[in-house]
PDB file of N, CA and C in Angstrom:
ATOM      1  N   UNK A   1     -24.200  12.597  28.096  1.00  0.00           N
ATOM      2  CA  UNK A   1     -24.338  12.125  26.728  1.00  0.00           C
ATOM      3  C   UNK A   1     -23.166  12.578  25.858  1.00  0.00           C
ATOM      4  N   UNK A   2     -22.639  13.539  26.153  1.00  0.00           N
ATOM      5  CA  UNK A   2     -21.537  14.050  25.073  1.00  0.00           C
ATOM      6  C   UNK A   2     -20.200  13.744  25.506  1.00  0.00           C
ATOM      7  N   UNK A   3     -20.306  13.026  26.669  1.00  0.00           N
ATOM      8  CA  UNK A   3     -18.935  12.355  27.188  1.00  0.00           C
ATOM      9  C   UNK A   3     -19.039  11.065  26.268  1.00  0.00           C
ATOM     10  N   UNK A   4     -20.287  10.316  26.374  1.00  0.00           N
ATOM     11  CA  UNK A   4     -20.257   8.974  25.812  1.00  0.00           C
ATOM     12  C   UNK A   4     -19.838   9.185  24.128  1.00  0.00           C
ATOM     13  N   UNK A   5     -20.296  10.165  23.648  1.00  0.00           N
ATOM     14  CA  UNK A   5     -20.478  10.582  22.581  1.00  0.00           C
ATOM     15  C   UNK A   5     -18.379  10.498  21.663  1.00  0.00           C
ATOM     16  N   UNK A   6     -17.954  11.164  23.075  1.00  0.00           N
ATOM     17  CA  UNK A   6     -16.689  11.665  22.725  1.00  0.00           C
ATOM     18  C   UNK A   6     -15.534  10.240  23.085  1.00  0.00           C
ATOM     19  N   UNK A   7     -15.961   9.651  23.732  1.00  0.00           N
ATOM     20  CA  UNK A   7     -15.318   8.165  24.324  1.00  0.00           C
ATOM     21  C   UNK A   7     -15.729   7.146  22.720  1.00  0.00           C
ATOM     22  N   UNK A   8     -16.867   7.215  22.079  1.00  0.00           N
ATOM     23  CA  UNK A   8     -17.329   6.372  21.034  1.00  0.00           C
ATOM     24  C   UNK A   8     -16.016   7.225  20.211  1.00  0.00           C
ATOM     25  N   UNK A   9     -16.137   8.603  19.736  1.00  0.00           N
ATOM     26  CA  UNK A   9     -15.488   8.789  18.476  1.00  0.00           C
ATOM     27  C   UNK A   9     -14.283   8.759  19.140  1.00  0.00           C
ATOM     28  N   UNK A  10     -13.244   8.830  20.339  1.00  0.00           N
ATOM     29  CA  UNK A  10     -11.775   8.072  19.929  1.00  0.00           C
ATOM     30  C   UNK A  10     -11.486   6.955  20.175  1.00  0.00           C
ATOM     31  N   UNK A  11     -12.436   6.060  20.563  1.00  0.00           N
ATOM     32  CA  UNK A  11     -12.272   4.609  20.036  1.00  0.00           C
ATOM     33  C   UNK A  11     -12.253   3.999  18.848  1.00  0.00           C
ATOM     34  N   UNK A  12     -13.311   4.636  17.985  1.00  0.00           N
ATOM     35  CA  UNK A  12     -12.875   4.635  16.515  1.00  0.00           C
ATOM     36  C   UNK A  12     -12.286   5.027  15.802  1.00  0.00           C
ATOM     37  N   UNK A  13     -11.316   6.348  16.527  1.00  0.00           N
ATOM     38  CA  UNK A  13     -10.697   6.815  16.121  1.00  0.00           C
ATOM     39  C   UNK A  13      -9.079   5.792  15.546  1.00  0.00           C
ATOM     40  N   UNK A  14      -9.300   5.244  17.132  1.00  0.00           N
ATOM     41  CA  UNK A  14      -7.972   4.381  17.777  1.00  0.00           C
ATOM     42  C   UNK A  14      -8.136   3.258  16.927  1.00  0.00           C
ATOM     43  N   UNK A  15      -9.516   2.811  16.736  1.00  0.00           N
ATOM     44  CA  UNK A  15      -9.624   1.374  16.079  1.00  0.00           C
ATOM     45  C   UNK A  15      -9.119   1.517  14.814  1.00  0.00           C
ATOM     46  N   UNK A  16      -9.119   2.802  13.918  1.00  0.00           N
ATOM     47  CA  UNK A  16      -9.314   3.023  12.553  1.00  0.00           C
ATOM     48  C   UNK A  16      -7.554   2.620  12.382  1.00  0.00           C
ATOM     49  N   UNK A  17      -7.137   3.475  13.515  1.00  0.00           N
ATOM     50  CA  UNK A  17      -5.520   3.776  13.133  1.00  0.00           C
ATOM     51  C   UNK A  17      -4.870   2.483  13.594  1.00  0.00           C
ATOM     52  N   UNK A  18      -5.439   1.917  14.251  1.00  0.00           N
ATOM     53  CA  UNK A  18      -4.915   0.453  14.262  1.00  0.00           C
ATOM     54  C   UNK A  18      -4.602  -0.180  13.267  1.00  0.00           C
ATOM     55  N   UNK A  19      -5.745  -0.031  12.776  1.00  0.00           N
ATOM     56  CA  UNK A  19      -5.849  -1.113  11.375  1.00  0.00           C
ATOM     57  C   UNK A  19      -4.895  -0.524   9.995  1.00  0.00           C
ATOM     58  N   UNK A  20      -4.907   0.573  10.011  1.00  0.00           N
ATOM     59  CA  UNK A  20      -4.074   1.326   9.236  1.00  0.00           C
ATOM     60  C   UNK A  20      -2.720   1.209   9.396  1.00  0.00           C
ATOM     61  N   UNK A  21      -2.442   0.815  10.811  1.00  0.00           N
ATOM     62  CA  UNK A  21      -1.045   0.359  11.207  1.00  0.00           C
ATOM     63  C   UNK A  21      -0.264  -1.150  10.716  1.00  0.00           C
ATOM     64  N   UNK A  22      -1.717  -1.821  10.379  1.00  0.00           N
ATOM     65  CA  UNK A  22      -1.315  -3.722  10.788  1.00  0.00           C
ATOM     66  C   UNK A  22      -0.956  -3.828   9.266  1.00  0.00           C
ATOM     67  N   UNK A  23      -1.820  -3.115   8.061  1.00  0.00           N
ATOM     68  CA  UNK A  23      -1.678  -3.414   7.438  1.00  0.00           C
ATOM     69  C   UNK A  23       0.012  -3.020   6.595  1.00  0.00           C
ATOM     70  N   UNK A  24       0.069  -3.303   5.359  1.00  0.00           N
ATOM     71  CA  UNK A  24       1.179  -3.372   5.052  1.00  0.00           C
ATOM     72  C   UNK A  24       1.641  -2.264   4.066  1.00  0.00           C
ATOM     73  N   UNK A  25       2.331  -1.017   3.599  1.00  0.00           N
ATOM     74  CA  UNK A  25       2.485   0.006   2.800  1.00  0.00           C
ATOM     75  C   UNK A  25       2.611  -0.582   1.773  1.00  0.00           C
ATOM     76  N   UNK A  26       1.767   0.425   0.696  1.00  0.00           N
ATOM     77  CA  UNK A  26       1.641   0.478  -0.642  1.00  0.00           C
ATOM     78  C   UNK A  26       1.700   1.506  -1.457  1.00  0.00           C
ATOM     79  N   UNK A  27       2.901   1.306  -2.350  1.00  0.00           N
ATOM     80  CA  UNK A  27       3.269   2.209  -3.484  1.00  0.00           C
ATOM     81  C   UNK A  27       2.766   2.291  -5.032  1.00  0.00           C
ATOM     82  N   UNK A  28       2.497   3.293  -5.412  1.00  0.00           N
ATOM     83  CA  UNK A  28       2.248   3.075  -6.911  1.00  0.00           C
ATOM     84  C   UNK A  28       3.519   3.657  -7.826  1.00  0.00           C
ATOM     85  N   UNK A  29       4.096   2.665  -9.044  1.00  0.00           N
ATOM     86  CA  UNK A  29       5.033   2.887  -9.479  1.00  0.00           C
ATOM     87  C   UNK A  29       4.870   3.570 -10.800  1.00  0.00           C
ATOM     88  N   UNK A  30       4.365   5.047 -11.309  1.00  0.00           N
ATOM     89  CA  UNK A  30       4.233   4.497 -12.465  1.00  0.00           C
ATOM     90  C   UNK A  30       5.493   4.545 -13.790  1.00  0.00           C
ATOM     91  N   UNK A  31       5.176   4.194 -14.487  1.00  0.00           N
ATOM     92  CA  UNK A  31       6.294   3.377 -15.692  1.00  0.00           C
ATOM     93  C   UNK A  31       5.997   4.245 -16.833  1.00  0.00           C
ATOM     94  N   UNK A  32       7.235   4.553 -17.795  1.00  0.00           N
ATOM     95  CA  UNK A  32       6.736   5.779 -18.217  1.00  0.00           C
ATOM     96  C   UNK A  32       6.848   5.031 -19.518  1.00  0.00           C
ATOM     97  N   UNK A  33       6.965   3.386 -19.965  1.00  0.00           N
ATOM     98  CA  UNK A  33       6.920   2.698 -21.097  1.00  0.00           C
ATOM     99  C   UNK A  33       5.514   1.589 -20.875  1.00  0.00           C
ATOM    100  N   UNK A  34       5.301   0.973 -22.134  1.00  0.00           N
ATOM    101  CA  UNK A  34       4.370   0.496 -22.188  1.00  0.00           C
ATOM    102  C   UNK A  34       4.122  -0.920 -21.455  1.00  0.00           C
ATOM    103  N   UNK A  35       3.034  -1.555 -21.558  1.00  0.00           N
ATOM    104  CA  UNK A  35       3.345  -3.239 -20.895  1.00  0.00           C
ATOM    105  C   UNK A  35       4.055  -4.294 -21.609  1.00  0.00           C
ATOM    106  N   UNK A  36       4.414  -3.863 -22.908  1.00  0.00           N
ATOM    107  CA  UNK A  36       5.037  -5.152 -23.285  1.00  0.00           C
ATOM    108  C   UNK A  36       6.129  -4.673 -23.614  1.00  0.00           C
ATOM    109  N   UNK A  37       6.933  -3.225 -22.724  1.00  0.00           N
ATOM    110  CA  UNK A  37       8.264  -3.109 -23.326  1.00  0.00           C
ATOM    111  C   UNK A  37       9.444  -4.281 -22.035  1.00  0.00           C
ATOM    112  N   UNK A  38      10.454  -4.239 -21.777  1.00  0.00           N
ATOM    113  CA  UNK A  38      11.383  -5.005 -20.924  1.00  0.00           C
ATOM    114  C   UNK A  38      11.577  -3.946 -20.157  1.00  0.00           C
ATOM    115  N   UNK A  39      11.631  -2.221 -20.455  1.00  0.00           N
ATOM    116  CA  UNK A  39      11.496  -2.261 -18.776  1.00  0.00           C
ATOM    117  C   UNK A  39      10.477  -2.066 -18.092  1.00  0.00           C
ATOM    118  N   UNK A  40       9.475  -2.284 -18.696  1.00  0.00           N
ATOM    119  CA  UNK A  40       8.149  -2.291 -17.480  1.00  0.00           C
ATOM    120  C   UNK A  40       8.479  -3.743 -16.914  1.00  0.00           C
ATOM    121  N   UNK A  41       8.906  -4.747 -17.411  1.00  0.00           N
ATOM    122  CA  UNK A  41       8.762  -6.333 -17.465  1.00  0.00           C
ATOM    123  C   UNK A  41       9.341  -6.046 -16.380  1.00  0.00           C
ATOM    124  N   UNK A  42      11.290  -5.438 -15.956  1.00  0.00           N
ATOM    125  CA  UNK A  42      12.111  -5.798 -14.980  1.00  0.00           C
ATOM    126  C   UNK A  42      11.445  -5.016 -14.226  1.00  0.00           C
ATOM    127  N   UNK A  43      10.748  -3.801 -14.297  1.00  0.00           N
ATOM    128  CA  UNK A  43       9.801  -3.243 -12.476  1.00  0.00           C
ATOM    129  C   UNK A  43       8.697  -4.078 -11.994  1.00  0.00           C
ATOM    130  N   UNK A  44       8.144  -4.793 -13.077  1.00  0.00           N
ATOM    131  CA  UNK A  44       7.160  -5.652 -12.578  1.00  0.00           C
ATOM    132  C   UNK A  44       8.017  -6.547 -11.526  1.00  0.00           C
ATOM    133  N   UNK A  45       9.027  -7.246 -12.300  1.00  0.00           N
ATOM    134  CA  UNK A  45       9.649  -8.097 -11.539  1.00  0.00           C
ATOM    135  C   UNK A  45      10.187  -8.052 -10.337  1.00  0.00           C
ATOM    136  N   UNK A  46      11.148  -6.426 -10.352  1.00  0.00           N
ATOM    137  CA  UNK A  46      11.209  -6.058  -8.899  1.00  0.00           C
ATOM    138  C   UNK A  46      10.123  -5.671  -8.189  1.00  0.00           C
ATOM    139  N   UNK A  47       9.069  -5.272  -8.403  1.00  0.00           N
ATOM    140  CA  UNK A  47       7.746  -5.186  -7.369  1.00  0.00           C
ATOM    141  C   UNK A  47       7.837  -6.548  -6.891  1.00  0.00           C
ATOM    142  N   UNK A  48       7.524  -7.130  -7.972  1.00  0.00           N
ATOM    143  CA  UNK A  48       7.078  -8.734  -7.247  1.00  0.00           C
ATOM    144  C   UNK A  48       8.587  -9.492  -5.467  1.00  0.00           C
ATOM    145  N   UNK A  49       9.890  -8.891  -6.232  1.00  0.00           N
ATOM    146  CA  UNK A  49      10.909  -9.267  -5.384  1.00  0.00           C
ATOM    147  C   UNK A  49      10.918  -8.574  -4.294  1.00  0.00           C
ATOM    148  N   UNK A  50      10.359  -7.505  -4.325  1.00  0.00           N
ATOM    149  CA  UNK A  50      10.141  -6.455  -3.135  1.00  0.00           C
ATOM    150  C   UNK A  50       8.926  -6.964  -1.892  1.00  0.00           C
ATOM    151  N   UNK A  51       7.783  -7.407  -2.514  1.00  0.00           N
ATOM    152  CA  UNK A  51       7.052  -7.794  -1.703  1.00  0.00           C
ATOM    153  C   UNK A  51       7.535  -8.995  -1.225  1.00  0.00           C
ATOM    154  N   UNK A  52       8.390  -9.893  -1.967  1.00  0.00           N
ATOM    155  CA  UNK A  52       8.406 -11.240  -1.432  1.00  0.00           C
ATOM    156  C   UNK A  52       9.897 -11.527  -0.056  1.00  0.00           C
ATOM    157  N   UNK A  53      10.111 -10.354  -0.824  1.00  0.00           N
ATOM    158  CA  UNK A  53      11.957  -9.855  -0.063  1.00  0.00           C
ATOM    159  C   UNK A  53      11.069  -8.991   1.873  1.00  0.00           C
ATOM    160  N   UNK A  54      10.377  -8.348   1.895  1.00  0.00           N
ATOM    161  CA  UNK A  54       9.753  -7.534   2.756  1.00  0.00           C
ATOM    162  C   UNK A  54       8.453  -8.655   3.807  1.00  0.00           C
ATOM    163  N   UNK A  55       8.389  -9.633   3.007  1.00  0.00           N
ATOM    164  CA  UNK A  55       7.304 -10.275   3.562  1.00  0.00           C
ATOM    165  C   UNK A  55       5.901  -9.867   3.533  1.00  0.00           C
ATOM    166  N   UNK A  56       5.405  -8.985   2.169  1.00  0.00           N
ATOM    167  CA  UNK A  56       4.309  -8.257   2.504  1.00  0.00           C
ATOM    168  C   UNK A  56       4.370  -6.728   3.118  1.00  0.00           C
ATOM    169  N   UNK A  57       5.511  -6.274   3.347  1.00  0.00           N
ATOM    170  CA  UNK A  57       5.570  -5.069   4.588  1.00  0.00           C
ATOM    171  C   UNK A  57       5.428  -4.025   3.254  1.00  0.00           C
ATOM    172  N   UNK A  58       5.806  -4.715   2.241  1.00  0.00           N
ATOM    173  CA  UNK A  58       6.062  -3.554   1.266  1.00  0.00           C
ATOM    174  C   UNK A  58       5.138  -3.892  -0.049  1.00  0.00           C
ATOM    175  N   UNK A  59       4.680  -3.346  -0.486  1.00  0.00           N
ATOM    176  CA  UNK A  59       3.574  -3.899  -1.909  1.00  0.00           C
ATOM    177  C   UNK A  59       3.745  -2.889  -2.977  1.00  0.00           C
ATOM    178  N   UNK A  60       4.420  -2.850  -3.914  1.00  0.00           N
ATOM    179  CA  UNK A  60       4.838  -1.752  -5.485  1.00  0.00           C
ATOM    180  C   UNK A  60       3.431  -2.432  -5.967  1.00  0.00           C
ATOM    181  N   UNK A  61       2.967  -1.391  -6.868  1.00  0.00           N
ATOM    182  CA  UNK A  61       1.951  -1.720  -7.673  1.00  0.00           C
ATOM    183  C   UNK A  61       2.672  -1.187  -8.989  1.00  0.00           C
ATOM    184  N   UNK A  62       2.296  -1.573 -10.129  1.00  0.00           N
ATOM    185  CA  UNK A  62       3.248  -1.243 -11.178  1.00  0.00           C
ATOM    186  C   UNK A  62       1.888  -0.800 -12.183  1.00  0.00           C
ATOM    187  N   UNK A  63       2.417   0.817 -12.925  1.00  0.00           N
ATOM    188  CA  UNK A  63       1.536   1.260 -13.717  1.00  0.00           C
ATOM    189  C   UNK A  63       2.021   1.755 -14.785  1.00  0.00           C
ATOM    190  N   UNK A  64       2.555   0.528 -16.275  1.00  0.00           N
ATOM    191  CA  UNK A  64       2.932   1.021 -17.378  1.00  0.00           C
ATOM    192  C   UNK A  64       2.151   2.353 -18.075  1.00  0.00           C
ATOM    193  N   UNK A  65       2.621   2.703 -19.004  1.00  0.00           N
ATOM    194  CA  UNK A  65       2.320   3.992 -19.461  1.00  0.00           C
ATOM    195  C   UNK A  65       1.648   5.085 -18.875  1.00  0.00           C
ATOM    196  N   UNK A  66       1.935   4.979 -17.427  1.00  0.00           N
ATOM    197  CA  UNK A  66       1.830   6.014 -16.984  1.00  0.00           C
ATOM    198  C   UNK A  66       1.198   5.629 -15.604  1.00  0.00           C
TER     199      UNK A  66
END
C-alpha cells in the first residue's frame, strides 16, 4: 500500500510540473505613475509588444501606481 501510495504522489508530482512547464511565464510590472500618465501608457504598450513579439512565452502584467 505505501508503494502505491508513493507511485500516486510522483505522478502528480510529475503531472503538476508538467503543466507548470507548458504554460507560459508571467511577470508583474509595477509602475510607479498613475493610469492615465504616458508612461504607464508606453509599458502598457510594451507588455502588450512583448507578448505578441514572444508568442505568448512571455506575459508583463502592468500595475500603475504601484
Amino acid at each position: 500500500m505505501k508503494i502505491i501510495n508513493k507511485i500516486l504522489v510522483i505522478f502528480f508530482a510529475l503531472l503538476l510540473n508538467t503543466n507548470l512547464a507548458l504554460s507560459g511565464e508571467k511577470w508583474d510590472m509595477a509602475l510607479a505613475y498613475g493610469a492615465g500618465n504616458f508612461h504607464s501608457a508606453n509599458a502598457t504598450e510594451f507588455a502588450k509588444n512583448v507578448t505578441v513579439k514572444s508568442d505568448g512565452k512571455l506575459t508583463i502584467f502592468t500595475h500603475p501606481g504601484g
